[in-house]
Protein backbone atom coordinates (compact mmCIF):
# COMPACT_ATOMS: atom_id res chain seq x y z
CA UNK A 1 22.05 30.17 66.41
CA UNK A 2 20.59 29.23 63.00
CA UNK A 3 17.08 29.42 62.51
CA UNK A 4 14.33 27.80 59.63
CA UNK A 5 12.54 30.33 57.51
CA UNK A 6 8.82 29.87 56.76
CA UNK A 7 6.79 32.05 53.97
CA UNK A 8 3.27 33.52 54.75
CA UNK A 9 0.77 33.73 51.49
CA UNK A 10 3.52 34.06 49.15
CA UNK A 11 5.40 36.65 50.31
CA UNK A 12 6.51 36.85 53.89
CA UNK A 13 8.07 33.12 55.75
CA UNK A 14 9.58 31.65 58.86
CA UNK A 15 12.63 29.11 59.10
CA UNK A 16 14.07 26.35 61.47
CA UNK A 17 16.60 25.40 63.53
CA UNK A 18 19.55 22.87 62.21
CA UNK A 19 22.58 23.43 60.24
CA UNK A 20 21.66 22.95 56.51
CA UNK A 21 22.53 20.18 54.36
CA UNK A 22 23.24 19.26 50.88
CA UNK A 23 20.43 17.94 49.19
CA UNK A 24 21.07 14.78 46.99
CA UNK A 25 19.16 13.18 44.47
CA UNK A 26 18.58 16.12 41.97
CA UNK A 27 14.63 16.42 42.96
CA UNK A 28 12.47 17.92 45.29
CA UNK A 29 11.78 15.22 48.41
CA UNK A 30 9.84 14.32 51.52
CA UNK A 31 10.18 11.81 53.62
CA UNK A 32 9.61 10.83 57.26
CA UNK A 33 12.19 10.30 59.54
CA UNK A 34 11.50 7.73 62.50
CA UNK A 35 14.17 7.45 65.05
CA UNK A 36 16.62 8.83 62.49
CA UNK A 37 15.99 6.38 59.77
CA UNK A 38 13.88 7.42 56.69
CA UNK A 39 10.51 5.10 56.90
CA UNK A 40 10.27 2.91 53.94
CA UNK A 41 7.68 3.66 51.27
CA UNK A 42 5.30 1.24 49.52
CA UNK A 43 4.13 2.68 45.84
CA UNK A 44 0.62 1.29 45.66
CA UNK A 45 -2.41 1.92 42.92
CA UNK A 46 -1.09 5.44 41.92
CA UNK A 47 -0.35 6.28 45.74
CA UNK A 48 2.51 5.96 48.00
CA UNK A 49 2.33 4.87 51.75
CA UNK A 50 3.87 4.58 54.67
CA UNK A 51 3.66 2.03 58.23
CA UNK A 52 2.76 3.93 61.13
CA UNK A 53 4.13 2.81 64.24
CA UNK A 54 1.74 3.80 67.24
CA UNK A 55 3.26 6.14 69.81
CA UNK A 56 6.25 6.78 67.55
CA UNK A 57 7.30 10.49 67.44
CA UNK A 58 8.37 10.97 63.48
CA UNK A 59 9.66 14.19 61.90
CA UNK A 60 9.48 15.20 58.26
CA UNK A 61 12.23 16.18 55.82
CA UNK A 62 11.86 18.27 52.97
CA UNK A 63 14.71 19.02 50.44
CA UNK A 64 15.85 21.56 47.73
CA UNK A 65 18.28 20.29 45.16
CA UNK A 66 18.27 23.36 43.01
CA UNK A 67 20.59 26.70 43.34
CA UNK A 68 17.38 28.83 44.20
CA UNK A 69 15.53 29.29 47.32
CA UNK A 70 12.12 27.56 47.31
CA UNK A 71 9.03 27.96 49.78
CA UNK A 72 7.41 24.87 50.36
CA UNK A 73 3.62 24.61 51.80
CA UNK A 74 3.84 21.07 54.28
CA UNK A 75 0.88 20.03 55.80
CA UNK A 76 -0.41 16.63 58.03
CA UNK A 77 -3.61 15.31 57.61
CA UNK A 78 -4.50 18.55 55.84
CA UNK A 79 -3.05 21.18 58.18
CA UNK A 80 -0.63 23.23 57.94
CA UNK A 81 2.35 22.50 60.11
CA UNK A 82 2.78 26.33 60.92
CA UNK A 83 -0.71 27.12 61.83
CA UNK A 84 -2.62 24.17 62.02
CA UNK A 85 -5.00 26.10 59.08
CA UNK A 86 -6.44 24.81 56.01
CA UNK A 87 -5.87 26.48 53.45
CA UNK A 88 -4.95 25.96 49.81
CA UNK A 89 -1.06 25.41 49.37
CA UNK A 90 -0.35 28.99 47.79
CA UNK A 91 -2.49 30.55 50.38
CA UNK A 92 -0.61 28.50 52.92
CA UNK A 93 2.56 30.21 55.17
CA UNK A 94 5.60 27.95 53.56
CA UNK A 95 8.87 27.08 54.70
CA UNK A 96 12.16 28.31 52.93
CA UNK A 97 14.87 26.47 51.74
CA UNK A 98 18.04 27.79 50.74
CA UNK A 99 20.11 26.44 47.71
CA UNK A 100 20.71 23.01 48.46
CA UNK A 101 18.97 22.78 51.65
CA UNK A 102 17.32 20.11 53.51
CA UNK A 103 15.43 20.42 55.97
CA UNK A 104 13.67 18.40 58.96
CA UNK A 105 10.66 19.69 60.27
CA UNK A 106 10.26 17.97 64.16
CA UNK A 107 6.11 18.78 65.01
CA UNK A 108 3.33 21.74 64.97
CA UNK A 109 5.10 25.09 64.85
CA UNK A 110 3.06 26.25 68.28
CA UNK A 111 5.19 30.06 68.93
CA UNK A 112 8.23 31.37 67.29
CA UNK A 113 10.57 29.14 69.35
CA UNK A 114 8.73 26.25 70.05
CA UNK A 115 7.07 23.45 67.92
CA UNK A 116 5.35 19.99 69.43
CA UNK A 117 6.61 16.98 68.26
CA UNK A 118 4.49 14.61 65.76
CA UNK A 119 3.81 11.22 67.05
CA UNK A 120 1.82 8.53 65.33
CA UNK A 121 -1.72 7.65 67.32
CA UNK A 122 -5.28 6.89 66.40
CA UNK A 123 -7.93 8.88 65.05
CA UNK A 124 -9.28 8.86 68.20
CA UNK A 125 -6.50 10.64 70.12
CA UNK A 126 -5.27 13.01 67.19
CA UNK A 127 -4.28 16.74 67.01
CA UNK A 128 -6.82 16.34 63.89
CA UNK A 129 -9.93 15.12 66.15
CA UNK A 130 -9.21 18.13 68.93
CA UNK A 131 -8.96 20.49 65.59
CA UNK A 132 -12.53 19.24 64.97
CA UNK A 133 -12.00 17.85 61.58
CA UNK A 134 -10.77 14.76 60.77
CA UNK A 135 -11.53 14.26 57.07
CA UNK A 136 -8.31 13.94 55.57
CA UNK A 137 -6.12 11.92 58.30
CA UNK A 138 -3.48 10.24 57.18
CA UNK A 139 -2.16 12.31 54.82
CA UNK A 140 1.21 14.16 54.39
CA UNK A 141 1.77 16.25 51.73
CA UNK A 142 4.80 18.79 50.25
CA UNK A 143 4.01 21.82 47.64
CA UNK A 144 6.97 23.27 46.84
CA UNK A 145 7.15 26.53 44.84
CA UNK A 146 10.14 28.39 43.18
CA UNK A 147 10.78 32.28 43.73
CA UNK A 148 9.35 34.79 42.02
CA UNK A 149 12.14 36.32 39.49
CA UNK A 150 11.89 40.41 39.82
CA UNK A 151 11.80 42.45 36.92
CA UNK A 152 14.02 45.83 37.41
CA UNK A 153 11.42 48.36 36.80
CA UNK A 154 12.22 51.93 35.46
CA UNK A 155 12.84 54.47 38.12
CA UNK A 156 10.37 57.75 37.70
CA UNK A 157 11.03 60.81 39.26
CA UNK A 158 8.59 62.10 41.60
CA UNK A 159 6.52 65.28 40.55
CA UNK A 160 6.76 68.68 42.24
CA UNK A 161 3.08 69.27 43.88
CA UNK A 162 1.68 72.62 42.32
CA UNK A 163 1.97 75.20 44.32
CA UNK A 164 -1.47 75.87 46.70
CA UNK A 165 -3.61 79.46 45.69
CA UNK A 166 -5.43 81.39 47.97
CA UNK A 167 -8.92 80.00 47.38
CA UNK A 168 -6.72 76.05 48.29
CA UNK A 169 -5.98 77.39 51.73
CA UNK A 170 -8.98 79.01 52.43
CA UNK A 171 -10.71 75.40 51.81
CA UNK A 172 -8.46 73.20 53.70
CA UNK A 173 -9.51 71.63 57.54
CA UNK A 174 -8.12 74.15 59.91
CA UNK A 175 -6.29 75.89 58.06
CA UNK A 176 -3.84 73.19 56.77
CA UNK A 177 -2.60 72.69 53.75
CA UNK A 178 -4.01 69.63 52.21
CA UNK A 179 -6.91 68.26 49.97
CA UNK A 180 -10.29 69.42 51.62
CA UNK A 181 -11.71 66.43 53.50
CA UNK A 182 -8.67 64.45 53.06
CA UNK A 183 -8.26 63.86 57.18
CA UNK A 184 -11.83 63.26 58.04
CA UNK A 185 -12.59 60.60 55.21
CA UNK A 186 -9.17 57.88 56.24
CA UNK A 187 -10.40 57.49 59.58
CA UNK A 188 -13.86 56.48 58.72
CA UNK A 189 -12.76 53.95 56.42
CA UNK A 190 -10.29 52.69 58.68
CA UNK A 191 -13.43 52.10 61.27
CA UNK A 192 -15.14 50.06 58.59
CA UNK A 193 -12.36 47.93 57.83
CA UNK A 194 -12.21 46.80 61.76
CA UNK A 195 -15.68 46.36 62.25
CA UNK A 196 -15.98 43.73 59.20
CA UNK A 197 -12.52 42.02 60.70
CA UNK A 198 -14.47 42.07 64.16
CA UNK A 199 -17.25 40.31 62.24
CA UNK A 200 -15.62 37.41 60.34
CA UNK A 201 -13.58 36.46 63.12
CA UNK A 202 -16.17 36.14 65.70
CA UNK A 203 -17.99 32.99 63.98
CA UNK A 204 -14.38 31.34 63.97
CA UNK A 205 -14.15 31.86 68.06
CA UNK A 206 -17.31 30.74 68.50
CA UNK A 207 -17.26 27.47 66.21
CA UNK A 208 -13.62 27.10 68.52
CA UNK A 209 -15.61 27.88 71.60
CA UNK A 210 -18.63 25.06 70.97
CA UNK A 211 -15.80 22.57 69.71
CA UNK A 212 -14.55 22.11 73.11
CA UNK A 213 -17.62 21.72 74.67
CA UNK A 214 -19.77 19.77 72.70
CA UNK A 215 -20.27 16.20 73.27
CA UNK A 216 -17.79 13.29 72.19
CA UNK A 217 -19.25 10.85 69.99
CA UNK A 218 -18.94 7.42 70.76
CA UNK A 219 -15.72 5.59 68.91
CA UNK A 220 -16.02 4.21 65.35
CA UNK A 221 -13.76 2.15 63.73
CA UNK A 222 -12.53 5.26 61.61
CA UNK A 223 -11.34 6.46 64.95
CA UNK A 224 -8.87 3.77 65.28
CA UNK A 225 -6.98 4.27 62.29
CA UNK A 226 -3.42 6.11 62.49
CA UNK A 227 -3.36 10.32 62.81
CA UNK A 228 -0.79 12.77 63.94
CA UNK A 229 -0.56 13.70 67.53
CA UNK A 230 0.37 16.89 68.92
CA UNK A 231 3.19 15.95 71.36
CA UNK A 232 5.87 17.01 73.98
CA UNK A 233 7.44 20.34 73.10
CA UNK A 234 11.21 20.76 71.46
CA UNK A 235 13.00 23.78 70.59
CA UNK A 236 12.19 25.01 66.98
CA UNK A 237 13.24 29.07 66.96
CA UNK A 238 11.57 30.58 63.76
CA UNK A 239 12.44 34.27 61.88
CA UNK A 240 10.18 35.98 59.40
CA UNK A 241 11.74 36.52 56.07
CA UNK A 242 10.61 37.95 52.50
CA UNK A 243 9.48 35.62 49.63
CA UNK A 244 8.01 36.51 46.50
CA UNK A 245 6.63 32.95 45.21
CA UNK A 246 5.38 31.86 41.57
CA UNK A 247 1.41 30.95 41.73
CA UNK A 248 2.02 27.13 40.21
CA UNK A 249 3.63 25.10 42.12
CA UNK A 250 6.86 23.57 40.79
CA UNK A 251 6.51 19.86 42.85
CA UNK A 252 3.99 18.44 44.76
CA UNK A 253 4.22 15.39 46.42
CA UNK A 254 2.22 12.74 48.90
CA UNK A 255 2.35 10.58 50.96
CA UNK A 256 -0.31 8.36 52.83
CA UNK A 257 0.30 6.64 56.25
CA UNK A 258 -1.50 3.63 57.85
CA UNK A 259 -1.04 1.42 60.68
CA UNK A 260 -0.16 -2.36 59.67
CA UNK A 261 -3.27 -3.93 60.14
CA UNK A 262 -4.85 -1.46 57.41
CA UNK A 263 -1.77 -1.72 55.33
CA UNK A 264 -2.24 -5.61 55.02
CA UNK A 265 -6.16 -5.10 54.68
CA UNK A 266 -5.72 -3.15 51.81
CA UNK A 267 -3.05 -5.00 50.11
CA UNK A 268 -0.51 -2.63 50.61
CA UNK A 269 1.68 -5.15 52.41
CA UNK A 270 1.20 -8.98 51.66
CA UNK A 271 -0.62 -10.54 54.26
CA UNK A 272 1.57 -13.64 55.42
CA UNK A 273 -0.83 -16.00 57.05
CA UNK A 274 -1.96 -19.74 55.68
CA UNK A 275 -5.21 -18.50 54.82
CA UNK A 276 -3.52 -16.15 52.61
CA UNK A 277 -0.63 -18.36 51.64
CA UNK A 278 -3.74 -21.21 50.23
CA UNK A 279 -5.05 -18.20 47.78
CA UNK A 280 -1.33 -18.37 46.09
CA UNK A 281 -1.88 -21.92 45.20
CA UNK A 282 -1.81 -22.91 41.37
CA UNK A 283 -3.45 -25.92 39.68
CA UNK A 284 -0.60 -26.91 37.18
CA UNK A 285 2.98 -27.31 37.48
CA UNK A 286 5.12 -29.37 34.82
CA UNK A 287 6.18 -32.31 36.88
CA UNK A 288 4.79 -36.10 36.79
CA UNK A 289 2.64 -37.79 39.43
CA UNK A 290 5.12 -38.95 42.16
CA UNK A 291 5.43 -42.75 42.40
CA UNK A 292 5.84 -43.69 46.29
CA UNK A 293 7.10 -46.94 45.30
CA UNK A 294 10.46 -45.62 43.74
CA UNK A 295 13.56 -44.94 46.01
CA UNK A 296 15.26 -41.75 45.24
């Protein structure tokens, strides 16, 4: 069975499921898929968007054109697909893409064999809104970043440890041979380590914790506008591999989503009612007056 290879903070990555393909086009991509047919994008005042269909489940492809693998950092409404974290795009786990490769992502990556599909809903109901945070709905977004090219580095033989005297055996911890000390100073650092880990992550489980159980607000009209849901669960079997990235990004690229109502409102789409059919009137055209009394 084939599996899809992610990258975690630049060098480590997962991957998913699906024969690869041959990427076309000569450029990085994304695009969403709805019911197998790539949604059609609207370029619009520097920014490109998408229709949202509520209730639709959508999936997202990402492709490599070049002969080199890439990682790629994919996130919806500023989350990470993986983890559901936010997090810069280098600091993000990534995706890997073979030479040529294209790839479909299907949902949130929930274990290593399972993801949850994405479906298009409102604010409202969104993965986004249960995360606690829904500042940046409606986004989709692709960093992709090439592989770090290693240097061979000159091999250098390892030294011979000088031989211990008397006085060195006398000194070491139970009579072993060894730096004095050496044995009782790892452990204690090793303690300190855990206890600040302990520390940082207990804010996080509480902030989780008091999520859940505070209040909901009443709805606003911002929770009516499109988000990603966290839907029913397909197969997605992921496998750890090695990746090296570069810190800049090679590509990034966005993509904004809206349902049709906000589309139209903000111009995206041309509205096609009267009302808006009287504001393309003109006050000239080069004709004459019509006279009603001449047959045509």
């Amino acid at each position: 069975m084939s599996r899809r290879r992610l990258a975690y903070l630049g060098s480590i990555l997962f991957l998913a499921s699906g024969a690869a393909q041959a990427a076309a086009g000569g450029r990085y991509d994304l695009s969403v898929v709805v019911g197998g047919v790539t949604a059609a994008e609207y370029p619009f005042q520097s920014k490109t968007y998408i229709e949202a269909i509520r209730g639709r489940s959508f999936s997202l492809r990402i492709s490599n054109p070049t002969s080199e693998r890439v990682a790629v950092a994919l996130s919806v409404d500023g989350r990470n697909v993986i983890d559901a974290k936010r997090t810069s795009a280098g600091a993000a786990t990534k995706w890997v893409l073979s030479p040529g490769q294209i790839l479909e992502v299907p949902g949130w990556q929930v274990s290593g064999q399972t993801a949850r599909r994405f479906f298009f809903t409102e604010t409202g109901h969104s993965y986004a809104k249960w995360l606690g945070d829904t500042a940046n709905v409606g986004t989709i977004e692709a960093v992709f970043f090439r592989e770090r090219i290693r240097r061979p580095q000159a091999w250098t033989p390892p030294q011979e440890p000088e031989p211990l005297t008397e006085n060195d055996r006398a000194g070491a911890p139970n009579g072993a041979e060894g730096a004095p000390g050496l044995a009782d100073g790892a452990p204690q650092m090793q303690g300190e380590a855990k206890s600040r880990d302990s520390a940082s992550a207990a804010p996080e489980a509480g902030a989780s914790g008091s999520r859940r159980e505070m209040m909901q607000p009443r709805p606003t009209e911002a929770d009516r506008f499109a988000a990603t849901g966290i839907g029913e669960r397909t197969s997605n079997p992921i496998e750890w591999v090695d990746f090296e990235g570069e810190s800049a990004p090679a590509a990034r690229i966005s993509l904004r989503y809206e349902f049709r109502t906000e589309l139209l409102r903000l111009g995206v789409l041309p509205r096609a009612d009267e009302l808006f059919a009287r504001e393309r009137g003109r006050g000239f055209e080069p004709e004459y007056a019509p006279d009603p009394g001449r047959i045509h």
